[in-house]
C-alpha atoms as a PDB file:
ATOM      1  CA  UNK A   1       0.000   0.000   0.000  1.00  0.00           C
ATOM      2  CA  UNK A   2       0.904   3.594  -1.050  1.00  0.00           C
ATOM      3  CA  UNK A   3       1.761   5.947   2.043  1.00  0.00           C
ATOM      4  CA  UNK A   4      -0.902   8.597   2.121  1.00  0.00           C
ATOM      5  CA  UNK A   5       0.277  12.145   1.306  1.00  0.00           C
ATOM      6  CA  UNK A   6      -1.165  15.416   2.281  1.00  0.00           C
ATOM      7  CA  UNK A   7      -1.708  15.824  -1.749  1.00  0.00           C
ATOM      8  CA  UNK A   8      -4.218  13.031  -1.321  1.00  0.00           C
ATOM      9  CA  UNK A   9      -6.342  14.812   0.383  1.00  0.00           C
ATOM     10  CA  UNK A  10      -6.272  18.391  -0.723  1.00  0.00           C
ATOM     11  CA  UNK A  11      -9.223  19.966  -2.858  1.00  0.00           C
ATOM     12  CA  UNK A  12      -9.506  23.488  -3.897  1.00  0.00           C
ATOM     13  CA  UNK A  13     -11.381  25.718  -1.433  1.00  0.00           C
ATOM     14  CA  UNK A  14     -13.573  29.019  -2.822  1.00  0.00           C
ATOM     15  CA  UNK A  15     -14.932  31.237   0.048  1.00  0.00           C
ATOM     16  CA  UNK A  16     -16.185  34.570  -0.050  1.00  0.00           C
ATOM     17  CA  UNK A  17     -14.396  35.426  -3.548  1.00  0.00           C
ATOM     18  CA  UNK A  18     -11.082  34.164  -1.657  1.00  0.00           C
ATOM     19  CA  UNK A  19      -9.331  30.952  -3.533  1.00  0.00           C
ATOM     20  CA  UNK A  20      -7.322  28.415  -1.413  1.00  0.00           C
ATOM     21  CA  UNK A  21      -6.946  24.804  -0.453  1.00  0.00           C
ATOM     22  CA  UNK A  22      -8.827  22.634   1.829  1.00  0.00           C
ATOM     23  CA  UNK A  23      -7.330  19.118   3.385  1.00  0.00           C
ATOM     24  CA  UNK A  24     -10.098  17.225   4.627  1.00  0.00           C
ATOM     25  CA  UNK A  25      -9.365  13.082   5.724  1.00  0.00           C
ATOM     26  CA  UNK A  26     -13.081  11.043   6.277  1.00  0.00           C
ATOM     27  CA  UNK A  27     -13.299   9.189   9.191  1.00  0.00           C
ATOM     28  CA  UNK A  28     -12.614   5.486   9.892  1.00  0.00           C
ATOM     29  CA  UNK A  29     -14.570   2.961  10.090  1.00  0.00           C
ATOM     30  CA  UNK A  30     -17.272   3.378  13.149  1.00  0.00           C
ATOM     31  CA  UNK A  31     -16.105   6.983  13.637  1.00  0.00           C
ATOM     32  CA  UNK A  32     -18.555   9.812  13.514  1.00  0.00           C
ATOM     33  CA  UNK A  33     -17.173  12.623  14.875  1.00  0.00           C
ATOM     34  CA  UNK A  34     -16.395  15.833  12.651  1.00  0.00           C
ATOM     35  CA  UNK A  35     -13.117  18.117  13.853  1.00  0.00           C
ATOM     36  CA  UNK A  36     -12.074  21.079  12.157  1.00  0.00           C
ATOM     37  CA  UNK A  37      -8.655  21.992  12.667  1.00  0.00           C
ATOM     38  CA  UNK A  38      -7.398  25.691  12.448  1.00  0.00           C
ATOM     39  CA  UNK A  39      -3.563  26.031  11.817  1.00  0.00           C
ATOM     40  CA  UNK A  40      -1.599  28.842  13.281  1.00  0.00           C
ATOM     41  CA  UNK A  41       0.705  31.368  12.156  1.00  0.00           C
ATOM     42  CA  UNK A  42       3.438  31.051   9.749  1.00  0.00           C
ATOM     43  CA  UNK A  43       1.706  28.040   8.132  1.00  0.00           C
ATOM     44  CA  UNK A  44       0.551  25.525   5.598  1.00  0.00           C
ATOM     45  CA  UNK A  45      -1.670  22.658   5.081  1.00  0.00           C
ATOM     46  CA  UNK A  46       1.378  20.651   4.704  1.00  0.00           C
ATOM     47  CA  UNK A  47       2.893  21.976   7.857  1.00  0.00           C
ATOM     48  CA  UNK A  48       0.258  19.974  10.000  1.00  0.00           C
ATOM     49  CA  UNK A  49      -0.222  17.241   8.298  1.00  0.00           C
ATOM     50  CA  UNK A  50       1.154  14.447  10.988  1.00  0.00           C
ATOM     51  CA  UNK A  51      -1.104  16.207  13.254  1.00  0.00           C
ATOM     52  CA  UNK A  52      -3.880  15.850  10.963  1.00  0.00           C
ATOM     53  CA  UNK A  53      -3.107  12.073  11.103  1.00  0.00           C
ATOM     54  CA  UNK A  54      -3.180  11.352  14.452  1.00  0.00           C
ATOM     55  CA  UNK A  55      -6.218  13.279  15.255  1.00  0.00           C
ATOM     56  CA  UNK A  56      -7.967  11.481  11.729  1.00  0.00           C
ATOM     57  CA  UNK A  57      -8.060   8.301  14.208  1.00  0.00           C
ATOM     58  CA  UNK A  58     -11.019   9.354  16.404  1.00  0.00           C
ATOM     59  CA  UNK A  59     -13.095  11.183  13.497  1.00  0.00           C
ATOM     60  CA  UNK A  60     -13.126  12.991   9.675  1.00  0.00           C
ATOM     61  CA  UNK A  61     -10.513  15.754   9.744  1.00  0.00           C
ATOM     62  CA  UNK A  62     -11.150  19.325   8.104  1.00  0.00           C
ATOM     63  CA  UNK A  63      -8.576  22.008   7.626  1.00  0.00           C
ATOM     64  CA  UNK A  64      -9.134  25.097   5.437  1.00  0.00           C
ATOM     65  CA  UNK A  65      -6.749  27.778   4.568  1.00  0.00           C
ATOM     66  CA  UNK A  66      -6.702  30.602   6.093  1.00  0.00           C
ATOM     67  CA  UNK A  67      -6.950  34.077   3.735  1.00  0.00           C
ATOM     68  CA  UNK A  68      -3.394  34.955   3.377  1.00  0.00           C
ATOM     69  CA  UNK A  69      -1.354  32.015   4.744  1.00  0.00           C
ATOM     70  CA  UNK A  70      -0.308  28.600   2.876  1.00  0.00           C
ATOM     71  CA  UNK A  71      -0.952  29.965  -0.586  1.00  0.00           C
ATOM     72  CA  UNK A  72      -4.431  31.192   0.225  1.00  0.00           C
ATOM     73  CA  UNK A  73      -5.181  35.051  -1.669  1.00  0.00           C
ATOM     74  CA  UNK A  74      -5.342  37.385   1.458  1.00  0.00           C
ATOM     75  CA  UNK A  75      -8.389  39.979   2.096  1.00  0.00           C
ATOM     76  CA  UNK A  76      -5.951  42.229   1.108  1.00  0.00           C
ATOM     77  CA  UNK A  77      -7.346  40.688  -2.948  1.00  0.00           C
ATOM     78  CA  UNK A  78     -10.960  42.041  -1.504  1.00  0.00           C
ATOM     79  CA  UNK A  79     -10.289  45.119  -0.088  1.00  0.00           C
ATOM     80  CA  UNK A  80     -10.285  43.819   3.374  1.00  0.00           C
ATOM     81  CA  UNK A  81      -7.026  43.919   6.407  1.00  0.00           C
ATOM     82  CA  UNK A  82      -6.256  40.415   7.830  1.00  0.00           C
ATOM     83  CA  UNK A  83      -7.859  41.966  11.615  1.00  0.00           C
ATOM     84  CA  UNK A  84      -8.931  39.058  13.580  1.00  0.00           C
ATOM     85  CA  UNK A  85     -12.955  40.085  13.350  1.00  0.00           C
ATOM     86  CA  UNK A  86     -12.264  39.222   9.637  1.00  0.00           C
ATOM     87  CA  UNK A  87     -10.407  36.197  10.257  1.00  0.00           C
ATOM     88  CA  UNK A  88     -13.392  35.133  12.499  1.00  0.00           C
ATOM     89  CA  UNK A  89     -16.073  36.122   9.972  1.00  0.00           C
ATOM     90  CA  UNK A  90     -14.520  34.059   7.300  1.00  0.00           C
ATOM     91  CA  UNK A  91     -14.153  31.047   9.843  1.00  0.00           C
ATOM     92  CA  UNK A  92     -17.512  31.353  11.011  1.00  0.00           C
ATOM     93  CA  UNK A  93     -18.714  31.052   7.143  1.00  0.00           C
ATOM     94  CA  UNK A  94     -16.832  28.217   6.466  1.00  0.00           C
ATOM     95  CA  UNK A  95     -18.216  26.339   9.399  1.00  0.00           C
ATOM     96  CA  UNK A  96     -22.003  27.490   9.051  1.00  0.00           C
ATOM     97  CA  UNK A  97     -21.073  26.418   5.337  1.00  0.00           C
ATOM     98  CA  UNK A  98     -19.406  23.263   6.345  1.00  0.00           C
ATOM     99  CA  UNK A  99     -20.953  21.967   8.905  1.00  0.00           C
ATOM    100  CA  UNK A 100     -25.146  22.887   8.392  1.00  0.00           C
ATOM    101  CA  UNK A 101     -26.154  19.706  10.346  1.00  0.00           C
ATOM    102  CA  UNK A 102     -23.686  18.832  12.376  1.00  0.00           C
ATOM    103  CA  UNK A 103     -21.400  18.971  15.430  1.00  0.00           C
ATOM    104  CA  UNK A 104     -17.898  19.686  15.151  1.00  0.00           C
ATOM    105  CA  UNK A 105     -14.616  19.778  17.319  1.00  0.00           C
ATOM    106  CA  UNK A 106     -12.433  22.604  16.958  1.00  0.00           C
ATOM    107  CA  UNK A 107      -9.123  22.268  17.238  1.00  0.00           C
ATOM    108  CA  UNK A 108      -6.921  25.406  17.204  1.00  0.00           C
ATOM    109  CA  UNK A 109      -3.064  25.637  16.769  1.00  0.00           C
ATOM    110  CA  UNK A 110      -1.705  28.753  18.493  1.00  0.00           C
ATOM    111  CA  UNK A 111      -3.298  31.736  16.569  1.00  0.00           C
ATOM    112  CA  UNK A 112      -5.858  29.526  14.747  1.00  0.00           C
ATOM    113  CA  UNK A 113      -7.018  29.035  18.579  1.00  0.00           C
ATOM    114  CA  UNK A 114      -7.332  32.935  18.667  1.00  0.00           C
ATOM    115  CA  UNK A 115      -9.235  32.703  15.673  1.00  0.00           C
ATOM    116  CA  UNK A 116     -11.421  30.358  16.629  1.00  0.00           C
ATOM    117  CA  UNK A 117     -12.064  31.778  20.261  1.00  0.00           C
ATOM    118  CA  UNK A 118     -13.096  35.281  18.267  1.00  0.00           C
ATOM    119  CA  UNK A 119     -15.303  33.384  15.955  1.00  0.00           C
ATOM    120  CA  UNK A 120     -17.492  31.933  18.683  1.00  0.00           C
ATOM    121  CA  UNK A 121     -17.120  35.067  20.670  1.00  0.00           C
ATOM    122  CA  UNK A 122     -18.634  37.221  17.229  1.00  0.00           C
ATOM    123  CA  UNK A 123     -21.559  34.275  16.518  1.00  0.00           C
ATOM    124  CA  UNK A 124     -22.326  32.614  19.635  1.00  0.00           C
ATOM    125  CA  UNK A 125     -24.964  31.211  18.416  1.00  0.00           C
ATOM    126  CA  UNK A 126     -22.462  28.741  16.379  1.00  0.00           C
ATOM    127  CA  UNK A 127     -21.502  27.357  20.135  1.00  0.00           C
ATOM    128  CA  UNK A 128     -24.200  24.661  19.742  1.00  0.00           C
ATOM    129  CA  UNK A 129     -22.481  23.299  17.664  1.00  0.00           C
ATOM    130  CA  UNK A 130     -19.197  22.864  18.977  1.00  0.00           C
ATOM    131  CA  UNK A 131     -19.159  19.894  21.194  1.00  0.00           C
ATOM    132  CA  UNK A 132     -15.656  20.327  22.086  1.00  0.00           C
ATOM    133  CA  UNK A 133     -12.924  23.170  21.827  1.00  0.00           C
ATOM    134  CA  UNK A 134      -9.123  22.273  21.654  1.00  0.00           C
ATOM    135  CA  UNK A 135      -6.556  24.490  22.516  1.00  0.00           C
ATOM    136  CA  UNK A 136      -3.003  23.266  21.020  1.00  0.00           C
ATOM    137  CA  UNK A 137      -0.818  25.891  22.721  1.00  0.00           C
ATOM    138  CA  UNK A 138      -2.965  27.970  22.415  1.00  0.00           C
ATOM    139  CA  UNK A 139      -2.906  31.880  23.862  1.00  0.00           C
ATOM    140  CA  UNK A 140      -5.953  34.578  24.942  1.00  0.00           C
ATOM    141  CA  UNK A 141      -4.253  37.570  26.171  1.00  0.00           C
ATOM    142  CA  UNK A 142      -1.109  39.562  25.196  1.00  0.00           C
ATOM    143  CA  UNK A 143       0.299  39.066  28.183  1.00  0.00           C
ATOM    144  CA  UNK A 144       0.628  35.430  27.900  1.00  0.00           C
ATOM    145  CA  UNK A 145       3.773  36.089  25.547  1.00  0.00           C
ATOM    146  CA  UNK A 146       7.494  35.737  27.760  1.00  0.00           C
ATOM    147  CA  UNK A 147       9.334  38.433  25.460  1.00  0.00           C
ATOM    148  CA  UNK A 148      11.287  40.912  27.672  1.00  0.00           C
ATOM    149  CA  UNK A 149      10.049  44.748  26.875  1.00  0.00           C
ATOM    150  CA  UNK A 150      12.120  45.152  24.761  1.00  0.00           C
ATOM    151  CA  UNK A 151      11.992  42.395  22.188  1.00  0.00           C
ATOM    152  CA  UNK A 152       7.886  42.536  22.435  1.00  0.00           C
ATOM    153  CA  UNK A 153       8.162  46.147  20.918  1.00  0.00           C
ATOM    154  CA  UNK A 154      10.873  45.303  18.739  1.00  0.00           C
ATOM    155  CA  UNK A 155       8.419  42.433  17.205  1.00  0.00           C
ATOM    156  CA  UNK A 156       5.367  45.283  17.152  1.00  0.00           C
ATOM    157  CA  UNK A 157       7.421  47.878  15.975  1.00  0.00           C
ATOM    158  CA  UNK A 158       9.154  45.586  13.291  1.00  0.00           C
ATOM    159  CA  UNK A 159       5.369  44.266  12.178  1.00  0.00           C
ATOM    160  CA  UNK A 160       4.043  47.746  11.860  1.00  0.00           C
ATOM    161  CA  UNK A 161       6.659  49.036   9.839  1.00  0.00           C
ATOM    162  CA  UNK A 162       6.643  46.073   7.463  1.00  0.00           C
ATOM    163  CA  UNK A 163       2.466  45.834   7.170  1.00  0.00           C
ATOM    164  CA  UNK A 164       2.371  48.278   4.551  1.00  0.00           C
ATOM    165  CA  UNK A 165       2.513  47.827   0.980  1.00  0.00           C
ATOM    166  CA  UNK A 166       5.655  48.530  -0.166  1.00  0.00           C
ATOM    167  CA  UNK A 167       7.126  47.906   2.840  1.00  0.00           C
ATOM    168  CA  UNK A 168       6.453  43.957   3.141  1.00  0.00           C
ATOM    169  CA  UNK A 169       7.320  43.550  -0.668  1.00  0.00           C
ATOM    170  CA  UNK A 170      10.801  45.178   0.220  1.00  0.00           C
ATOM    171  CA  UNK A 171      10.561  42.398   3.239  1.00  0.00           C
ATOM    172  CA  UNK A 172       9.563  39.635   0.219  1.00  0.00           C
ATOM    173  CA  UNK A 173      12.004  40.360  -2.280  1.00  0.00           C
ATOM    174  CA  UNK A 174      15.181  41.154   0.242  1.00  0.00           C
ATOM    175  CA  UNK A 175      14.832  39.913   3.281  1.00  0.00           C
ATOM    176  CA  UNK A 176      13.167  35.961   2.051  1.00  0.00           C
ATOM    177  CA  UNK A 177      15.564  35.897  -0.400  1.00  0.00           C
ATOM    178  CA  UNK A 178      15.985  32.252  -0.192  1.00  0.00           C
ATOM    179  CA  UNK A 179      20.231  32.585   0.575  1.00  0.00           C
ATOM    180  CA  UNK A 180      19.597  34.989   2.877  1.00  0.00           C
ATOM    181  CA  UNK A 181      17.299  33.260   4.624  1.00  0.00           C
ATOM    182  CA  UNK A 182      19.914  29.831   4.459  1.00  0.00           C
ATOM    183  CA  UNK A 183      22.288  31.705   6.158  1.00  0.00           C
ATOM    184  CA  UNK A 184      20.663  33.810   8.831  1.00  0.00           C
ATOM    185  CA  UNK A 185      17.097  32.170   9.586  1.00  0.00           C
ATOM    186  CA  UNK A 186      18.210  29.704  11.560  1.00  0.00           C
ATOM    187  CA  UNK A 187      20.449  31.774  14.012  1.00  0.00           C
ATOM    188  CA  UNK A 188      17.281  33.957  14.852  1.00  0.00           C
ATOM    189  CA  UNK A 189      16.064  33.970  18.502  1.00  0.00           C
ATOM    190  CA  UNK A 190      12.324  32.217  17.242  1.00  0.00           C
ATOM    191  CA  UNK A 191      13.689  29.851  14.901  1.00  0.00           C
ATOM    192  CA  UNK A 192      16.536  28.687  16.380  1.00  0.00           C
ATOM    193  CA  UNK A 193      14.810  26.458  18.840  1.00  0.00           C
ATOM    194  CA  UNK A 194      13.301  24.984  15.640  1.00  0.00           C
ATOM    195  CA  UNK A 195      16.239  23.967  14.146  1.00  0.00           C
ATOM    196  CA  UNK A 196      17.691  22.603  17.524  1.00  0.00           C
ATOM    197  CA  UNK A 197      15.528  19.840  16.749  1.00  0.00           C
ATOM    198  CA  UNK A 198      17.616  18.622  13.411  1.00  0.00           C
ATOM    199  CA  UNK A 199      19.730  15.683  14.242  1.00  0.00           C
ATOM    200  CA  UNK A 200      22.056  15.987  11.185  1.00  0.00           C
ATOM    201  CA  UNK A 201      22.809  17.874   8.418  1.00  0.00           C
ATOM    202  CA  UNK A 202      20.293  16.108   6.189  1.00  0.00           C
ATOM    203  CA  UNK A 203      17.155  17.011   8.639  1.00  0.00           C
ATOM    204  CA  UNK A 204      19.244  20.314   9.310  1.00  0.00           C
ATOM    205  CA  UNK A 205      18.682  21.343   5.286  1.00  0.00           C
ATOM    206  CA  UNK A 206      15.021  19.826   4.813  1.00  0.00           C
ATOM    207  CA  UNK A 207      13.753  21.939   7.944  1.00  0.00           C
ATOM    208  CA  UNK A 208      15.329  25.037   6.217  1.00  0.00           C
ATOM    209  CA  UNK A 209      13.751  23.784   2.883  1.00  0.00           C
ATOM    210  CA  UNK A 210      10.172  23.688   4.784  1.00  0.00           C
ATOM    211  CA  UNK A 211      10.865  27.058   6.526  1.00  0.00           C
ATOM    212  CA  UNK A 212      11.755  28.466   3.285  1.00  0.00           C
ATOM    213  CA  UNK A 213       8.683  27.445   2.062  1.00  0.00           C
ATOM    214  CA  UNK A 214       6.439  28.611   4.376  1.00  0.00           C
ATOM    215  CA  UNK A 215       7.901  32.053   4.450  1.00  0.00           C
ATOM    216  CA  UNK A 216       7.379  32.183   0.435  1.00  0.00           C
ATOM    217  CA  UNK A 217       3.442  30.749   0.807  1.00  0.00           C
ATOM    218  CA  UNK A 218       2.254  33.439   3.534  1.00  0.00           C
ATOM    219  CA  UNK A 219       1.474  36.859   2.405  1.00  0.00           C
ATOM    220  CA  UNK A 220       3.620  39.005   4.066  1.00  0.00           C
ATOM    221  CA  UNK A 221       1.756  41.675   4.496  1.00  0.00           C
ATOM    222  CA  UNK A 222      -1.163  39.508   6.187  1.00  0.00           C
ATOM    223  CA  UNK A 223       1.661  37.953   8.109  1.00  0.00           C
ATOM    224  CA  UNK A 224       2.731  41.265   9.424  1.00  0.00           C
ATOM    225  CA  UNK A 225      -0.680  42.780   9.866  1.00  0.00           C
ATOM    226  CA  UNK A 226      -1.498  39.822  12.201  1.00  0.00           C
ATOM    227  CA  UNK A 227       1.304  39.975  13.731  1.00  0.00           C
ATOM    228  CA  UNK A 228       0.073  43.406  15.131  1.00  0.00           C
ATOM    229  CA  UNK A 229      -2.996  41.827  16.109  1.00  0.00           C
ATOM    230  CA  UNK A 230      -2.311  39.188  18.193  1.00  0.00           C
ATOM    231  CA  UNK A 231       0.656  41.155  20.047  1.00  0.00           C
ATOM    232  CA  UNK A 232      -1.939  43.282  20.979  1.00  0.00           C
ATOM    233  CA  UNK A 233      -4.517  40.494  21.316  1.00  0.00           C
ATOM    234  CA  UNK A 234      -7.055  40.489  24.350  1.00  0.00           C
ATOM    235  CA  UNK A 235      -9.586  37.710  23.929  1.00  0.00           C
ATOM    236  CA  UNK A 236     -10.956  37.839  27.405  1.00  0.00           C
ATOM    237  CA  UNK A 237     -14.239  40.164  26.998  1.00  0.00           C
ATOM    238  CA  UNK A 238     -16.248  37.413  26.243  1.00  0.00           C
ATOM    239  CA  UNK A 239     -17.520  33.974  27.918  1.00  0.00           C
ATOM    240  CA  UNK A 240     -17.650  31.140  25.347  1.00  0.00           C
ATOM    241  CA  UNK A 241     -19.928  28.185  26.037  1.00  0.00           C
ATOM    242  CA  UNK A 242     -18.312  25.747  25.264  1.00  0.00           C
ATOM    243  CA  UNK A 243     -15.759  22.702  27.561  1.00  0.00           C
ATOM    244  CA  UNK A 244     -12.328  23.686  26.344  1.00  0.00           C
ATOM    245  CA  UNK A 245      -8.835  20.791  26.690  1.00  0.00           C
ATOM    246  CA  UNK A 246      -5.914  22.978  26.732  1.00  0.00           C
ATOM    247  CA  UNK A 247      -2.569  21.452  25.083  1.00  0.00           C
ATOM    248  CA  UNK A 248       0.258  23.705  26.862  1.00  0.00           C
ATOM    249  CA  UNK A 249       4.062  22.771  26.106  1.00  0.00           C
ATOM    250  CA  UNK A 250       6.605  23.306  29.340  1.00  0.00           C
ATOM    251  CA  UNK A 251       9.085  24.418  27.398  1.00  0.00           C
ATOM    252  CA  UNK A 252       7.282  26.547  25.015  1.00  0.00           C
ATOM    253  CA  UNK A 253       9.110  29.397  23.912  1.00  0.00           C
ATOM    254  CA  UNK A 254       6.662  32.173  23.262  1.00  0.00           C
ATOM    255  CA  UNK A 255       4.247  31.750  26.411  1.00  0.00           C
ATOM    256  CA  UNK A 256       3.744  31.420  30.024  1.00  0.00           C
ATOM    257  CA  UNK A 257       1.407  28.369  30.579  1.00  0.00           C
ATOM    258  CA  UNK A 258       0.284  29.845  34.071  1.00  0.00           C
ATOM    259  CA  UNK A 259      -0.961  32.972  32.690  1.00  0.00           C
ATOM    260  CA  UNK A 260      -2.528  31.344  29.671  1.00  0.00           C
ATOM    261  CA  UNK A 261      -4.377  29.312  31.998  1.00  0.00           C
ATOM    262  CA  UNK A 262      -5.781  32.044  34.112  1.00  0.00           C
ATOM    263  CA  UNK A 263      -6.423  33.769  30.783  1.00  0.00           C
ATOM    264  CA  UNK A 264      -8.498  30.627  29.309  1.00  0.00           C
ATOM    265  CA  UNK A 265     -10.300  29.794  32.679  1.00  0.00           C
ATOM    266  CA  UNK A 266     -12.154  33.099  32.220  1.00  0.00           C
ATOM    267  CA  UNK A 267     -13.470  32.651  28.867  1.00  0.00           C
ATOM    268  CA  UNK A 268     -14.423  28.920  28.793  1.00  0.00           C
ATOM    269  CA  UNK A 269     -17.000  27.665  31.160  1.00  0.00           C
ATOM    270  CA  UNK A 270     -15.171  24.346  31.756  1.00  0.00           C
ATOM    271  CA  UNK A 271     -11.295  24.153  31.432  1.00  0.00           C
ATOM    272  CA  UNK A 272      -8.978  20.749  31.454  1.00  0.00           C
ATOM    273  CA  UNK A 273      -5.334  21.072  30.902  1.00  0.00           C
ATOM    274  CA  UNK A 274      -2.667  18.533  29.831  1.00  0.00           C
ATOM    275  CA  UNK A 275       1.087  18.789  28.563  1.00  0.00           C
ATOM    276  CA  UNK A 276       2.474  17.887  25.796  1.00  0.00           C
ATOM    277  CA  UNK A 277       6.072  16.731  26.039  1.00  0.00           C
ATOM    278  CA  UNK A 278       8.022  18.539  23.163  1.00  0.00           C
ATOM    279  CA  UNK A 279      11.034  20.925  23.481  1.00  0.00           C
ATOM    280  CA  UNK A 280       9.555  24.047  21.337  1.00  0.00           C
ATOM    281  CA  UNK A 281       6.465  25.571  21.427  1.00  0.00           C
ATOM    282  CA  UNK A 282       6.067  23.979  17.603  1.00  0.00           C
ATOM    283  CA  UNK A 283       8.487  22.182  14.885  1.00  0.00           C
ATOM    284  CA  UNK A 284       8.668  23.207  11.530  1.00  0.00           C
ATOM    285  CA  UNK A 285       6.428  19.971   9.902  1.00  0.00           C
ATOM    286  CA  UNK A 286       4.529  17.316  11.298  1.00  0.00           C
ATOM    287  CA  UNK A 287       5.780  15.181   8.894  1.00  0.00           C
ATOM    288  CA  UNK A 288       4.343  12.079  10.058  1.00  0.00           C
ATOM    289  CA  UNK A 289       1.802  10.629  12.697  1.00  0.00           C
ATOM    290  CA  UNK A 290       4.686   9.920  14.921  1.00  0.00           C
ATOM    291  CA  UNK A 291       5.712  13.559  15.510  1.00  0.00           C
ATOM    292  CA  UNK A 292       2.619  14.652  16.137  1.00  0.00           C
ATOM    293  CA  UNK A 293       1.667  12.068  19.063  1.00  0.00           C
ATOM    294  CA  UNK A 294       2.687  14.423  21.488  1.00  0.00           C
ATOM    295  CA  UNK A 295       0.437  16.710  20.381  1.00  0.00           C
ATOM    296  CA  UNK A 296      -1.948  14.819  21.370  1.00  0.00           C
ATOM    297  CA  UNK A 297      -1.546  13.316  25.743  1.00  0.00           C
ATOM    298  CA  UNK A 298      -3.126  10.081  26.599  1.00  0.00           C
ATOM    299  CA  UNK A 299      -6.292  12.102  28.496  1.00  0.00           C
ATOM    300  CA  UNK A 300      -6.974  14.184  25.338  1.00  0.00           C
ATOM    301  CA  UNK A 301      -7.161  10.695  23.959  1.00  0.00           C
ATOM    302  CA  UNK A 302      -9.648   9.242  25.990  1.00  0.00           C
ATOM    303  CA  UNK A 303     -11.130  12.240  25.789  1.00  0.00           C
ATOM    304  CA  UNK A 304     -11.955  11.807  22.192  1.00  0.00           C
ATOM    305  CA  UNK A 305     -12.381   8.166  22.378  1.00  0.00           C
ATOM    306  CA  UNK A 306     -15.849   8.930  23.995  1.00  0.00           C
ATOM    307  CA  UNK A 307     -16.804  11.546  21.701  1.00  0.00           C
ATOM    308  CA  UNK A 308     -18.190   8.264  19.202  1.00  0.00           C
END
């Protein structure tokens, strides 16, 4: 038998005059439940796909584009910013779209969990359909972030300055130059703890191949723009209805699980919390199932074993 691809499973995806791609794996055998996973920031379809694997084991598996990142056009092609309201609005079509007659899981990675949290927060009338909400280190608040003063306005600053039109294709066409990129990427403070992951030289070059990638698929002005947003990001004005599992990492770079907790205790009505045992807050790809089963503890796991 053939190993399955993410290719195998990709169809085109047309949403409110925005063009992208849509991965979506059926369930097994004797499975019934529906999730819809929403990727994060700085990503791709591809990116997630181990991920996608493992969770395709307890239910059909859904995961859409988002306008501006893994090839997607941006709302930038409509006339629209990349705020998170929009992000929301376009997630909350897709769903009412998607899902007219059923339940779903939503699982969020990172920002996509910021996304999704608005999206319930701006129709909460789509809660009744959630069953379950997911939280792969996930965030709420802009305080959750660990950056020291002064690299958190170094990050804002350097995102406002490039969020402007000729500003992020100057940041396209100089700064992802693909040598440059070879040469510096890796010794910057985010992405080094990515690439202290690579064994050898050989995993060393297809991580920087992936990164590469990625950087070349996102908009960069949507990249930017939301950058802004979620820097600034305070999710905690409104209860959401729905039981929320929180996957934190204890040696996540970006975030302080204690304060994301607090954060996420007072916007879901009922929280559980588990740990996933990884060294970064996320690798580059999920290539396979494997890499992913952290992702996922063993009482998320029996967690979604009862959801059939």
């Amino acid at each position: 038998m053939d190993t399955p691809s993410p290719a195998d499973y990709i169809v085109p995806l047309n949403i409110n005059g925005l063009e992208g791609r849509m991965l979506h794996m059926p369930p097994p055998a004797g499975k019934k439940t529906e999730f819809l996973f929403v990727y994060g920031h700085h990503s791709s379809l591809e990116r997630w796909w181990g991920l996608v694997q493992a969770m395709n084991k307890y239910g059909a598996v859904t995961m859409p584009d988002l306008p501006g990142f893994g090839g997607m056009d941006s709302f930038y092609t409509i006339g629209k910013k990349p705020t998170i309201d929009n992000m929301a609005d376009y997630l909350a079509s897709f769903v009412k779209l998607r899902y007219k007659r059923k339940k779903v899981v939503i699982a969020g990675m990172s920002f996509g969990f910021v996304v999704a949290t608005r999206m319930l927060q701006r129709y909460p009338e789509l809660s009744s359909k959630v069953t379950l909400m997911i939280s792969v280190v996930g965030f709420a608040h802009h305080d959750d972030f660990t950056f020291s003063k002064p690299r958190y306005n170094l990050y804002l600053w350097t995102a406002r300055f490039f969020s402007g039109r000729l500003t992020a294709r100057l940041f396209r066409y100089i700064a992802l130059n693909p040598l440059l990129l070879r040469l510096a990427y890796h010794r910057t403070s985010n992405a080094k703890h990515k690439f202290a992951q690579a064994s050898d030289k050989q995993e060393f070059d297809y991580m920087m191949k992936v990164e590469i990638g990625l950087w070349h698929d996102n908009d960069v002005r949507t990249y930017m723009f939301t950058t802004r947003q979620f820097l600034k990001i305070d999710n905690c004005g409104s209860r959401v209805n729905v039981p929320l599992w929180h996957v934190s990492v204890a040696a996540d770079n970006y975030f302080d699980h204690n304060i994301v907790e607090q954060h996420l205790r007072i916007i879901f009505k009922d929280f559980h919390s588990v740990t996933a045992k990884i060294d970064t807050h996320a690798p580059s790809v999920m290539a396979d199932e494997s890499m992913a089963a952290p992702f996922l503890p063993p009482a998320l796991r029996r967690r979604l074993t009862k959801l059939n």
